[in-house]
Protein backbone atom coordinates (compact mmCIF):
# COMPACT_ATOMS: atom_id res chain seq x y z
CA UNK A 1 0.00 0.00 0.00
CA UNK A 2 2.91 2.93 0.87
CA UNK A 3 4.41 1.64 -2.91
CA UNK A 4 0.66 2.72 -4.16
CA UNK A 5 0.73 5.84 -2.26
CA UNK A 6 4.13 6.35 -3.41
CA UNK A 7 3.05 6.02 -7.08
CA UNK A 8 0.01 7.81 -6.63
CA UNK A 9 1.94 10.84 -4.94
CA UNK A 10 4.69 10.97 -8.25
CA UNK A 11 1.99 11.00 -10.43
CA UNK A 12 0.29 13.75 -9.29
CA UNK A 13 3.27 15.88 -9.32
CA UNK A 14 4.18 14.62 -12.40
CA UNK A 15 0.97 15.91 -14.05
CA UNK A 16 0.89 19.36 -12.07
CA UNK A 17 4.37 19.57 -13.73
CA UNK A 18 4.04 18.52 -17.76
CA UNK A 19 1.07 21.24 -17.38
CA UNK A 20 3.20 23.79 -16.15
CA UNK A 21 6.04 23.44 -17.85
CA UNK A 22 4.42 22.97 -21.01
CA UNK A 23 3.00 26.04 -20.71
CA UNK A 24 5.86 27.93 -19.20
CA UNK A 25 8.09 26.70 -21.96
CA UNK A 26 5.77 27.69 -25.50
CA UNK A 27 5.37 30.99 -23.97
CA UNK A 28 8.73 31.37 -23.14
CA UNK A 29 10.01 30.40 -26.35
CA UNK A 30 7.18 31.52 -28.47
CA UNK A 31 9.07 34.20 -30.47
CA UNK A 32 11.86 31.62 -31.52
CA UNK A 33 8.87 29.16 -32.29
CA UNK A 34 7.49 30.96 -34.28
CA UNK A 35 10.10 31.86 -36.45
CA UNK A 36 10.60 28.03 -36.82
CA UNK A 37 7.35 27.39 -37.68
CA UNK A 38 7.07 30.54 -39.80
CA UNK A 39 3.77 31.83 -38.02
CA UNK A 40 3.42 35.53 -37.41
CA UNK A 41 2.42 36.77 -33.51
CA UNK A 42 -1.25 36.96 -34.89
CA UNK A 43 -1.13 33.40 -36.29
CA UNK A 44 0.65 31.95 -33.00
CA UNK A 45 -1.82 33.78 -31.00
CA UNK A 46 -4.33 31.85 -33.06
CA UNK A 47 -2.57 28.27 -32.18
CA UNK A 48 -2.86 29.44 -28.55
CA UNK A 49 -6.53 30.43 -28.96
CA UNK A 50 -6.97 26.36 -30.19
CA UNK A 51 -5.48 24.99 -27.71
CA UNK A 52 -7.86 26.58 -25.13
CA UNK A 53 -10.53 25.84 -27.02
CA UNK A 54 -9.84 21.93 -26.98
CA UNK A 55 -8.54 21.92 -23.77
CA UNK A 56 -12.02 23.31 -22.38
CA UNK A 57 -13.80 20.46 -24.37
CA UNK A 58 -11.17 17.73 -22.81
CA UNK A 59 -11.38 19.10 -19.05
CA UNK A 60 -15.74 19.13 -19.18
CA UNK A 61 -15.73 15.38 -19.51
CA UNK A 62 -12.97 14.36 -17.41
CA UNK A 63 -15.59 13.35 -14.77
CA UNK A 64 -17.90 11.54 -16.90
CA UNK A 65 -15.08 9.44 -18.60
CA UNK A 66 -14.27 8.48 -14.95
CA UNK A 67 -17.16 7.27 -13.85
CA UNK A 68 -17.47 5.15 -17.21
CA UNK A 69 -14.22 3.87 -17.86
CA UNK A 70 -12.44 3.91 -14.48
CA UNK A 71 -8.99 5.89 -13.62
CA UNK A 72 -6.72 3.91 -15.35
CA UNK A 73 -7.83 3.41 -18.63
CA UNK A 74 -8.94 7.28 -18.67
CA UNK A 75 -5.30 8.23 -17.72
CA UNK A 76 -3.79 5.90 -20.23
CA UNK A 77 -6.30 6.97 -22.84
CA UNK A 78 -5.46 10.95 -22.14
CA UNK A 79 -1.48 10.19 -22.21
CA UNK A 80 -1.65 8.08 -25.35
CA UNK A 81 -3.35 11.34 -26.98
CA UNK A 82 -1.16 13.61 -25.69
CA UNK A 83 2.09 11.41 -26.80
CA UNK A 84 0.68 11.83 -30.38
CA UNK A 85 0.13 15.47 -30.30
CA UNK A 86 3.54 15.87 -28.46
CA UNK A 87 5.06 13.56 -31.26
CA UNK A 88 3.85 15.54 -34.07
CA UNK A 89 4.72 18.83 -32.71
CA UNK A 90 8.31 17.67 -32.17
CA UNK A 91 8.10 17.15 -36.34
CA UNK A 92 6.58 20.18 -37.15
CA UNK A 93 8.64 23.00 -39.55
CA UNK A 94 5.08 24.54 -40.38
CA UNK A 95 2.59 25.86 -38.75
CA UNK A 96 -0.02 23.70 -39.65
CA UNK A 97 1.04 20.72 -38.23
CA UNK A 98 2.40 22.31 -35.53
CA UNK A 99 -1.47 23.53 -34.89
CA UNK A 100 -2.63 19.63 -35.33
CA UNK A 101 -0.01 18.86 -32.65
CA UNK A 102 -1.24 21.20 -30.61
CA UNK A 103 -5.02 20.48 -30.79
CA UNK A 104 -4.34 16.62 -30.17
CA UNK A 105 -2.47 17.66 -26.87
CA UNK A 106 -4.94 19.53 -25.85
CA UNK A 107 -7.70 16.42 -25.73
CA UNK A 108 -5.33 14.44 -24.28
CA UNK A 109 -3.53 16.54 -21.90
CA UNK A 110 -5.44 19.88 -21.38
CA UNK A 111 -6.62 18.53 -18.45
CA UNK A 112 -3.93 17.20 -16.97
CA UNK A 113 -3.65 19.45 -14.17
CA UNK A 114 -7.36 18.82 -13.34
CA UNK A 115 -6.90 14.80 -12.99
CA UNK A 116 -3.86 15.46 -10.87
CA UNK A 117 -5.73 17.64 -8.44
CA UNK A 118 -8.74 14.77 -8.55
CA UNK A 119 -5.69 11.95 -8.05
CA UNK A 120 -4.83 13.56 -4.77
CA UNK A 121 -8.44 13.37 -3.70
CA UNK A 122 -8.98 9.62 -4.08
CA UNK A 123 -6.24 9.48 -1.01
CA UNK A 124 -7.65 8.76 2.63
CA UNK A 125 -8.41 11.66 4.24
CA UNK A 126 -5.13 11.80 6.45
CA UNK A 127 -2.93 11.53 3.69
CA UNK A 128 -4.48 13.82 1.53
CA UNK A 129 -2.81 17.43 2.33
CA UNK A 130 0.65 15.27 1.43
CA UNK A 131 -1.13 14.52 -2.03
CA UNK A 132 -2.02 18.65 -2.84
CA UNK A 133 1.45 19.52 -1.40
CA UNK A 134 2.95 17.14 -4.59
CA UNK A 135 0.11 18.53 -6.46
CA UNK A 136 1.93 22.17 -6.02
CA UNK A 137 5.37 21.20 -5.78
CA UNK A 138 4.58 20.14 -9.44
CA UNK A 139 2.80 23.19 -10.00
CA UNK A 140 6.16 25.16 -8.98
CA UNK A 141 8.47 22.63 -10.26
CA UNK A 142 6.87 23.49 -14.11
CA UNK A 143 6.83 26.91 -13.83
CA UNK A 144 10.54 26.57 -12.53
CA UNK A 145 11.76 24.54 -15.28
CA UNK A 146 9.31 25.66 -18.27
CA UNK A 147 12.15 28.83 -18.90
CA UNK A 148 15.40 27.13 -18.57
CA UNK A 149 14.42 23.76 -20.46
CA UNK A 150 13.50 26.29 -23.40
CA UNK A 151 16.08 28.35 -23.07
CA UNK A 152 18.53 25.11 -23.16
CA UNK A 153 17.01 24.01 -26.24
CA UNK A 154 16.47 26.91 -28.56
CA UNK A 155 20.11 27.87 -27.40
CA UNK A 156 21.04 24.82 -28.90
CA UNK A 157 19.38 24.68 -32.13
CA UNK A 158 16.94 22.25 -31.01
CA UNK A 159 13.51 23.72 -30.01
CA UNK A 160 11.63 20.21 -30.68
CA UNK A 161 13.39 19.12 -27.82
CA UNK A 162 11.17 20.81 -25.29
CA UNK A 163 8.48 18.03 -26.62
CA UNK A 164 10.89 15.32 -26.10
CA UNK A 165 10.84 16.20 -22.29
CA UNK A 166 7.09 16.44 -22.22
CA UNK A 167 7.18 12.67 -24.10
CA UNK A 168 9.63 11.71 -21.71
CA UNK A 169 7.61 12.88 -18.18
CA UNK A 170 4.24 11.16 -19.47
CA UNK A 171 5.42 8.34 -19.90
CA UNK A 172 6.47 8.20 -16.91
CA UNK A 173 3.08 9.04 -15.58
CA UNK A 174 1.57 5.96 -17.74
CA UNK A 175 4.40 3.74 -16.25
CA UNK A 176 3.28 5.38 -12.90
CA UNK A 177 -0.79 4.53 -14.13
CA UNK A 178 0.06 1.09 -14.89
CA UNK A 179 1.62 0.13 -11.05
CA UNK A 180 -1.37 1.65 -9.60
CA UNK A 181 -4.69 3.57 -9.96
CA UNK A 182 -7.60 3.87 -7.73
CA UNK A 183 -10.14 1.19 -8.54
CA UNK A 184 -12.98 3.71 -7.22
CA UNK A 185 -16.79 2.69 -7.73
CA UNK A 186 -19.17 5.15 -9.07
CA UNK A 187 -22.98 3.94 -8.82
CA UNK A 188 -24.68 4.24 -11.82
CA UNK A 189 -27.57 6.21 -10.83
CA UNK A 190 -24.84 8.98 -10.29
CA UNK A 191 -23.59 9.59 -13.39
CA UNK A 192 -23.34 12.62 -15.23
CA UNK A 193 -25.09 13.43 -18.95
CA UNK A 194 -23.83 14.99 -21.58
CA UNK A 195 -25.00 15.02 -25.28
CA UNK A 196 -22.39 15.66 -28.45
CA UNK A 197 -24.21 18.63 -29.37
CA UNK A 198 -23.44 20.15 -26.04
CA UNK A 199 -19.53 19.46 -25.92
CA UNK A 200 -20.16 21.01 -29.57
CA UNK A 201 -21.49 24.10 -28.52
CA UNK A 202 -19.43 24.86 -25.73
CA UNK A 203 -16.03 24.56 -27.60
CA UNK A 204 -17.51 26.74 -30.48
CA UNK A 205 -18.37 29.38 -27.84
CA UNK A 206 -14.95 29.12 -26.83
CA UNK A 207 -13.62 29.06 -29.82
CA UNK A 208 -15.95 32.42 -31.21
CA UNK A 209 -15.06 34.12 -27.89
CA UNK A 210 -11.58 33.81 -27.93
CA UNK A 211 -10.87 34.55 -32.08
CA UNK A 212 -13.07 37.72 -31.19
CA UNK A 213 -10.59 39.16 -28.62
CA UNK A 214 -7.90 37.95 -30.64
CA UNK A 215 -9.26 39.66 -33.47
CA UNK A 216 -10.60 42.79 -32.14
CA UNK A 217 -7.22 44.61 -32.51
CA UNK A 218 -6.57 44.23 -35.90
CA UNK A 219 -10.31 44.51 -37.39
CA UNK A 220 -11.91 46.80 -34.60
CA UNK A 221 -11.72 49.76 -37.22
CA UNK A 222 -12.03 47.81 -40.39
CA UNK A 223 -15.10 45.12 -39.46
CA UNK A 224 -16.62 46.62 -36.33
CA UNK A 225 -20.28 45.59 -36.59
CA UNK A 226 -19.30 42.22 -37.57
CA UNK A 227 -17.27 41.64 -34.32
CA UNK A 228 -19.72 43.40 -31.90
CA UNK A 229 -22.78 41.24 -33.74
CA UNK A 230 -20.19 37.82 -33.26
CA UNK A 231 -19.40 38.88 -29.75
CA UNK A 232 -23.20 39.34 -28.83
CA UNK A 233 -24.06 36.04 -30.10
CA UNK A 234 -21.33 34.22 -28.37
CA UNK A 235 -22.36 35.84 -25.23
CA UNK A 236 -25.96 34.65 -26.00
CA UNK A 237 -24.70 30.96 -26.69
CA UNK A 238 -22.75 31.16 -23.55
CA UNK A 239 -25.83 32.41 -21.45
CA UNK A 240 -27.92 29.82 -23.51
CA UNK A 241 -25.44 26.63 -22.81
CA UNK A 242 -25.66 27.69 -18.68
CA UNK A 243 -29.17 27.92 -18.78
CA UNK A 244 -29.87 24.49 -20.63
CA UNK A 245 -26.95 22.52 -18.55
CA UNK A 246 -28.37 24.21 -15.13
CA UNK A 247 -32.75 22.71 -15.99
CA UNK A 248 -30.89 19.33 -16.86
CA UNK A 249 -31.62 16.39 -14.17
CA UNK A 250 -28.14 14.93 -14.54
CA UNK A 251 -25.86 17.98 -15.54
CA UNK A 252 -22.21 17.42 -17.43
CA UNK A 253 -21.34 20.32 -14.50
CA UNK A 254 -23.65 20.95 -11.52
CA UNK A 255 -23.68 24.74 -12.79
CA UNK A 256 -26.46 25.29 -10.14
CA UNK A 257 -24.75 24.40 -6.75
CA UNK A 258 -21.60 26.94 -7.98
CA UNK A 259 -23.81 30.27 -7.28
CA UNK A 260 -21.82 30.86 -3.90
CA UNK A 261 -20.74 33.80 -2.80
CA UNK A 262 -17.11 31.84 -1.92
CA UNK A 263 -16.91 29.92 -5.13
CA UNK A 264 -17.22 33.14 -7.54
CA UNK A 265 -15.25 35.18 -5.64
CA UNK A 266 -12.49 32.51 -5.80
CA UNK A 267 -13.05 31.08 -9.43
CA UNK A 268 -12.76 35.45 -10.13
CA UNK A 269 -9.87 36.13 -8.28
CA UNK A 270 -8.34 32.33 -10.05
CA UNK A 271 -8.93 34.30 -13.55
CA UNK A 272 -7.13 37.82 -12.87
CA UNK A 273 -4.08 35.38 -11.58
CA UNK A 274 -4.51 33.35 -14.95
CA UNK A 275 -4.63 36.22 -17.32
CA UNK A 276 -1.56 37.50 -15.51
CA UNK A 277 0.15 35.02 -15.75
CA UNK A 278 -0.46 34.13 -19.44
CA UNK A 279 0.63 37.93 -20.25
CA UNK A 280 3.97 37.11 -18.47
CA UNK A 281 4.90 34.13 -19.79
CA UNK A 282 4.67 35.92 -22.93
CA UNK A 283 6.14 39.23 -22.58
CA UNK A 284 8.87 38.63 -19.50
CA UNK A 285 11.18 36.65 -22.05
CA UNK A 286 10.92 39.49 -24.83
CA UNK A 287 11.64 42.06 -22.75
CA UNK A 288 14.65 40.66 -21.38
CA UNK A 289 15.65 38.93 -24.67
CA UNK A 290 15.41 41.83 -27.16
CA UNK A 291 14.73 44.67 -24.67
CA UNK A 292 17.68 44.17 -22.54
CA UNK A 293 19.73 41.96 -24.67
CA UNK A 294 20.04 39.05 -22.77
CA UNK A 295 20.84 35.85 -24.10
CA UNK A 296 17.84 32.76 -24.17
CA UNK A 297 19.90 30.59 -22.01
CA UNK A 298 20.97 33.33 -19.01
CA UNK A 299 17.11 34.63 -19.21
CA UNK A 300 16.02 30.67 -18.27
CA UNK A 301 18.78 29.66 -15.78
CA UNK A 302 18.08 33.01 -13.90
CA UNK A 303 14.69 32.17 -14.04
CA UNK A 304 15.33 28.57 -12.91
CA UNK A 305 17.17 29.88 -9.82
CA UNK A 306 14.66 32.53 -8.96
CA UNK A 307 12.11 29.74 -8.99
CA UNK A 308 13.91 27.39 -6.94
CA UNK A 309 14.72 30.13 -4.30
CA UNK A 310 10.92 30.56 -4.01
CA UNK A 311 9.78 26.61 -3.91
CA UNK A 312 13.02 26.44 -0.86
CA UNK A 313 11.23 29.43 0.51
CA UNK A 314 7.38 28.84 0.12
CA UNK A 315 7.26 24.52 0.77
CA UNK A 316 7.95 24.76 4.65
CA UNK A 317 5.53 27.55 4.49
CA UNK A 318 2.62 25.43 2.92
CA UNK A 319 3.61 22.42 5.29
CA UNK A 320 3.93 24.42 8.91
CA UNK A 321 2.16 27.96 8.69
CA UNK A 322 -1.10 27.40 6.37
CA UNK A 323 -2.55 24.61 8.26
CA UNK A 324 -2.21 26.93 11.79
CA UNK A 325 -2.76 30.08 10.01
CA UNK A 326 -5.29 29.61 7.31
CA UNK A 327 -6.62 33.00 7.14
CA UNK A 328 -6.03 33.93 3.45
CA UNK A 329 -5.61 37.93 3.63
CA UNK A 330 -2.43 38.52 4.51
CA UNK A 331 -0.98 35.30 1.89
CA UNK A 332 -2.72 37.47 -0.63
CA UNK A 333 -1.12 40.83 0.64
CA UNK A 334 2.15 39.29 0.76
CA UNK A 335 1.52 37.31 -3.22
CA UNK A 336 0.20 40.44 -4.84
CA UNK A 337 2.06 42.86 -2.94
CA UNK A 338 5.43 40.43 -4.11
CA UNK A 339 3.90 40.37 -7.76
CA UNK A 340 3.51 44.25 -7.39
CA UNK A 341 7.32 45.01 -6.29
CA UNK A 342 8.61 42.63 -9.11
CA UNK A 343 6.75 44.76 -11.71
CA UNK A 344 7.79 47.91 -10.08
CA UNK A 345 11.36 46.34 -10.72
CA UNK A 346 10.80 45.70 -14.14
CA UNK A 347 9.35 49.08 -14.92
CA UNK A 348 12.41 50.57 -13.48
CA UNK A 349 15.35 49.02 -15.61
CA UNK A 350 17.19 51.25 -17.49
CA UNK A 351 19.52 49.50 -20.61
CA UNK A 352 22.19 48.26 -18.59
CA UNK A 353 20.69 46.49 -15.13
CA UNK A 354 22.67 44.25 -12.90
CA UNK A 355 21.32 40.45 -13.07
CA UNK A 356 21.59 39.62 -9.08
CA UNK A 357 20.99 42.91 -7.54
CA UNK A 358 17.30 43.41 -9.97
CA UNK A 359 16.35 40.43 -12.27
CA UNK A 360 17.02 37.53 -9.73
CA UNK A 361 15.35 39.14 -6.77
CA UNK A 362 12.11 40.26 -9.25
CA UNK A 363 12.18 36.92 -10.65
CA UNK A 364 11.78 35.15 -7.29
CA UNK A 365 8.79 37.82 -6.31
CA UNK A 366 7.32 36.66 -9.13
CA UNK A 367 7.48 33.00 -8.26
CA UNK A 368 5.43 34.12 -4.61
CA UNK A 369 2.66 35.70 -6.60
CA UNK A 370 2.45 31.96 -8.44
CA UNK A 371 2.91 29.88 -5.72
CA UNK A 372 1.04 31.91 -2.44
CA UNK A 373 -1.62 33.26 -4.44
CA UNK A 374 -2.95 30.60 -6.17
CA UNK A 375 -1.98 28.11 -3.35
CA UNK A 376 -4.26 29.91 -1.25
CA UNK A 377 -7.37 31.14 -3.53
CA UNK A 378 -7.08 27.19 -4.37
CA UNK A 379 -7.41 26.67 -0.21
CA UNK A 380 -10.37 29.01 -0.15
CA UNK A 381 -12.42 28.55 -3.13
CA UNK A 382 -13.14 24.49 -2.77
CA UNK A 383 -13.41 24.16 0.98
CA UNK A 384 -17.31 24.60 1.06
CA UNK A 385 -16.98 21.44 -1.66
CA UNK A 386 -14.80 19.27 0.03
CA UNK A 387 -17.37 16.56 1.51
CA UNK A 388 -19.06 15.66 -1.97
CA UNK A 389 -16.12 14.27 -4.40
CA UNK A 390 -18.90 15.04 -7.46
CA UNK A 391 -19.45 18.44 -6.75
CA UNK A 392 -15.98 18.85 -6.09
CA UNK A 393 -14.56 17.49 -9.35
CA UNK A 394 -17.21 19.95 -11.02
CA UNK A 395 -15.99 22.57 -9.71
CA UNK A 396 -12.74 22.44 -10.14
CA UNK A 397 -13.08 21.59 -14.05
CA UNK A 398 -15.01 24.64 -14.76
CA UNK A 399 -12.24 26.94 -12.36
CA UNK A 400 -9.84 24.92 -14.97
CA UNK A 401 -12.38 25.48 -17.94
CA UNK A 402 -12.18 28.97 -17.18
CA UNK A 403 -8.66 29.18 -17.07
CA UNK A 404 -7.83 27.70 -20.41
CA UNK A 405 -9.79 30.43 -21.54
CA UNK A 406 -8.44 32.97 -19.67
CA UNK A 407 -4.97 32.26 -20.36
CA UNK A 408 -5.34 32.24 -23.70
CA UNK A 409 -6.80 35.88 -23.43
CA UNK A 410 -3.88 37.02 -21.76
CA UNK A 411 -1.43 35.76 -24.06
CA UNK A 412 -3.39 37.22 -27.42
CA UNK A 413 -4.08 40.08 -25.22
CA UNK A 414 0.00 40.86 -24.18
CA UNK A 415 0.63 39.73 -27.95
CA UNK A 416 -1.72 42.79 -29.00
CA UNK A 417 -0.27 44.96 -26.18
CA UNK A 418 3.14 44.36 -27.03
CA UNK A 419 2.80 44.96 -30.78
CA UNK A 420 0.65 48.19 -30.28
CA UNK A 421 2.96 49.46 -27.97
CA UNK A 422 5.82 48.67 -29.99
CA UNK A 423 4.72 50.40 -33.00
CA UNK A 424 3.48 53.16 -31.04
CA UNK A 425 7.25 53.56 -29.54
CA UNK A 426 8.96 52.78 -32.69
CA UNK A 427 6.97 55.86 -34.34
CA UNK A 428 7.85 58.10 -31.59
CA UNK A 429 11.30 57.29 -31.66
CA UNK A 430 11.66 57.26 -35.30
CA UNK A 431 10.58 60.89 -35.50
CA UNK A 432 14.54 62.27 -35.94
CA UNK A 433 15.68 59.60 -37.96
CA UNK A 434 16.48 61.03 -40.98
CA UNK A 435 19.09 62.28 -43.35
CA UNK A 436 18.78 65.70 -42.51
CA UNK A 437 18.72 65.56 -39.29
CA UNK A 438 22.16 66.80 -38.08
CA UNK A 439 22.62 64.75 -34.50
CA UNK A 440 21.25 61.31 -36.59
CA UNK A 441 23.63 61.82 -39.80
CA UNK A 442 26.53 62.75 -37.43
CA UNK A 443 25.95 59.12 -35.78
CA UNK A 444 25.41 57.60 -38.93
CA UNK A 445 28.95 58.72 -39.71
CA UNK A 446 30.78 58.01 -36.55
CA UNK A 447 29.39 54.55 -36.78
CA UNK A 448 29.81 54.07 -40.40
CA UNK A 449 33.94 55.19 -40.08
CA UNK A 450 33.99 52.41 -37.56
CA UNK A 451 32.83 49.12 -39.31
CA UNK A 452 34.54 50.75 -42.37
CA UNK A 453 38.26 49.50 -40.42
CA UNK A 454 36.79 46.10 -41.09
CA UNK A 455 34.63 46.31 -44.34
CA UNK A 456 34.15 48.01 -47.21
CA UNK A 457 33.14 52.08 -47.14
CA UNK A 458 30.28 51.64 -49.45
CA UNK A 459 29.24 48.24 -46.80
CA UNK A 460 29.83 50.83 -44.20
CA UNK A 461 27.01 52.78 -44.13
CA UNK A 462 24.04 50.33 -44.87
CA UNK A 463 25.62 48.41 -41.99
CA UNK A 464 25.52 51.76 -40.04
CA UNK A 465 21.61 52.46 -40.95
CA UNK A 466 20.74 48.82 -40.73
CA UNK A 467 22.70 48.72 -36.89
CA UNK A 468 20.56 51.79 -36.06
CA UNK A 469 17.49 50.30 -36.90
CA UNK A 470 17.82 47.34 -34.75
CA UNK A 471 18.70 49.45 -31.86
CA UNK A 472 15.49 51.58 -32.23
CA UNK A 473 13.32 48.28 -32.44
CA UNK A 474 15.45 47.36 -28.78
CA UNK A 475 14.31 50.62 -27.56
CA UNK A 476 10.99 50.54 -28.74
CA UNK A 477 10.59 46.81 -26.92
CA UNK A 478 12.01 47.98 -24.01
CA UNK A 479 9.73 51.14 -23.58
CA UNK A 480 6.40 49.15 -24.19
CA UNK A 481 7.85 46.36 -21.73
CA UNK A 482 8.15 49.31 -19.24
CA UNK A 483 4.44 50.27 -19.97
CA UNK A 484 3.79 46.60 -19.81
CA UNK A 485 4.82 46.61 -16.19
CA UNK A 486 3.43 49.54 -14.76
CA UNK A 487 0.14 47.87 -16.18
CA UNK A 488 0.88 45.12 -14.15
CA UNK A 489 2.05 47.28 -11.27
CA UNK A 490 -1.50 48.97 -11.23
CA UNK A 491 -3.42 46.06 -11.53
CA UNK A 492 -1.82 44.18 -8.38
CA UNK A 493 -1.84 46.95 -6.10
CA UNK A 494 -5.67 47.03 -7.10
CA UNK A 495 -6.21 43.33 -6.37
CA UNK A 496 -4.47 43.84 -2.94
CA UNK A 497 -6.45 46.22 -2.09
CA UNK A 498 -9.51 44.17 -2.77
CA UNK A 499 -8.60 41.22 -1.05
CA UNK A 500 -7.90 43.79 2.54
CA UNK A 501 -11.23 45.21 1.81
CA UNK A 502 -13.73 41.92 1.12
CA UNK A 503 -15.73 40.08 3.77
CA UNK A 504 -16.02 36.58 1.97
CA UNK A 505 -12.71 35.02 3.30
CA UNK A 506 -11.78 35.67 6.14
């Protein structure tokens, strides 16, 4: 029985993990994928945007394949799908395929994280705090690794790699399946419904309200009434899919029992921490990659570090001081207070910033806004749950449902961000470049004399204009990264505040 345990506690980590780190790793390395795959931001955005959508589809039935087909053939089934999608990825040099890749890991492993958080509930009741402190070790342990396992492999010419080690870690999960899985029971009279046309709607209303805020940026002037009449009728879908599941005897989701004040709040507060950090996984590596001009590999082994600082930090924490002190307020101060200094850090960076004394120390913030914030909204928002495994499991797929969603938004939405800004910056600074300006020809020249001692005059200067170019596109990134930040600087000291003021955790 401890081997089972044993087993069952590896797994669960092991699935927090691939999750994680899966997603820690495309958006780290999504500019160099993309050039591999030869998709613009708009088209990887789109990828992104598919993903969620499937993933939503594969984390509404996780329960009802459960209860049909038992844990281990469900787990099997999901890793045999995502070992496909993984595989095909790895092959990919288009975009295309990369996007087939993509959508088959999604069915199989989109809801990874939520069958590792329903693992560590099938464990007796005394043993079951050990199975959600794997369950965020693994949660931490992705996030940790996601930026230096990309950074290793782009660095060295070999981005396909980073599917390799996702191949690699589920099949050590199936291995992991295969010694043991709960045999749990599930009377019949229990089960949930569902209906094809159902899992059909819902990942179309995904799918229309996620292109829409993908697409609002660049057809907002051009197509207006077509996206406000799309976005009304996806919100009318949504409203129309709640209200139909809700009436239905045997619901998919128990959408009816979720209307407490403590499970909104939670699920709302789960979101904001989402979207955040789906902006940062996509902007933090650009701005210190072309903003600051550090190298792929530095930008994930500092990140590594500051990550592993934080787990050393945060996991006697978890163990000793949250079951005494479960009050959530002040682990909320403290993660978006941390989350607010480390942006305030950011913002502050001028073009030459010393890695230990700034980067490191932000990084590691960062990694307490992950790790104590959604720790402890994941404490607060399930307790009322916690004696009917069912309700439970619902729950927490449509917090996950949610957060496909929402993570998606925040990565199209810093992708739009970043490239408005950018321009916006790049126009601004681009003002005094030209000929006749006297301060740009006189640098023009200056440069030009210097690469002229190692190439050719008439070389010279179109090295000297191109050189100047690429240095107003670093500037540019670096002043809408700053903007970026302050954003984010805003927004957490707003959330604080929030969670000091509300009544419904306390």
């Amino acid at each position: 029985m401890a081997t089972s345990y044993a087993s069952l506690y590896v797994a669960v980590l092991l699935l927090a993990t691939i999750q994680f780190l899966e997603s820690s790793m495309l958006g780290f390395a999504s500019t160099p994928i993309r050039g591999e795959i030869q998709a613009s931001p708009e088209e990887y955005s789109f990828i992104a945007v598919l993903y969620a959508c499937f993933a939503v589809i594969s984390i509404s039935k996780v329960r009802w394949f459960i209860e049909r087909i038992g844990w281990r053939n469900y787990v099997l089934s999901s890793i045999a799908l995502y070992l496909l999608g993984a595989l095909i990825c790895s092959f990919s040099d288009g975009k295309v395929s990369f996007s087939i890749g993509r959508i088959i890991m999604a069915l199989g492993g989109g809801a990874f994280m939520t069958i590792g958080r329903l693992l560590a509930n099938t464990l007796p009741s005394q043993l079951r705090f050990n199975g959600i402190c794997f369950f965020a070790t693994g949660v931490l342990l992705g996030t940790m690794g996601g930026g230096w396992v990309a950074a290793l492999t782009v660095s060295a010419g070999h981005w396909q790699a980073m599917f390799w080690v996702l191949l690699f870690l589920a099949s050590a999960v199936a291995l992991l399946t295969i010694i043991y899985a709960p045999k749990v029971s599930i009377p019949r009279d229990s089960w949930t419904s569902s209906s094809l046309s159902f899992v059909f709607l819902l990942g179309l209303f995904s799918f229309f309200t996620l292109y829409l805020l993908q697409r609002s940026y660049y057809e907002f002037y051009s197509d207006r009434a077509i996206l406000i009449f799309f976005a009304v009728l996806a919100m009318g879908g949504g409203g129309a899919i709640f209200y139909v599941e809700r009436q239905r005897t045997r619901p998919l989701l128990r959408l009816k029992d979720f209307t407490t004040k403590r499970y909104l709040a939670g699920v709302g507060l789960f979101c904001v921490c989402y979207l955040l950090i789906g902006m940062n996984n996509y902007v933090q590596p650009q701005y210190l990659a072309e903003g600051l001009g550090y190298y792929w590999e530095s930008i994930g082994e500092f990140q590594a570090l500051a990550f592993l600082c934080t787990l050393i930090v945060w996991m006697p924490v978890m163990r000793l001081f949250l079951p005494k002190y479960p009050s959530p307020i002040k682990y909320w101060v403290f993660s978006f207070g941390s989350l607010a200094i480390y942006a305030w850090i950011f913002c502050s960076f001028s073009p030459v910033v010393d890695v230990w004394t700034h980067i490191v120390p932000a990084l590691v913030l960062s990694g307490f806004f992950i790790s104590a914030g959604m720790g402890t909204t994941a404490m607060q928002t399930f307790r009322e749950f916690g004696g009917d495994e069912q309700l439970f499991a619902h729950a927490y797929q449509l917090k996950n449902m949610l957060g496909q969603i929402v993570q998606a938004v925040g990565t199209a939405g810093a992708t739009i961000f970043m490239q408005w800004r950018q321009t916006v910056q790049y126009g601004n600074l681009n003002i005094n470049m030209i000929a006749s300006d006297p301060a740009y020809s006189r640098g023009i020249d200056e440069l030009s004399k210097y690469i002229s001692l190692t190439h050719g005059s008439k070389q010279a200067v179109t090295m000297a204009m191109l050189q100047q170019s690429q240095e107003l596109s670093r500037q540019a990134i670096l002043l809408a990264g700053i903007e970026y930040y302050w954003l984010v600087f805003w927004v957490s000291l707003a959330v604080m505040l929030i969670s000091v003021l509300q009544r419904t955790f306390k």
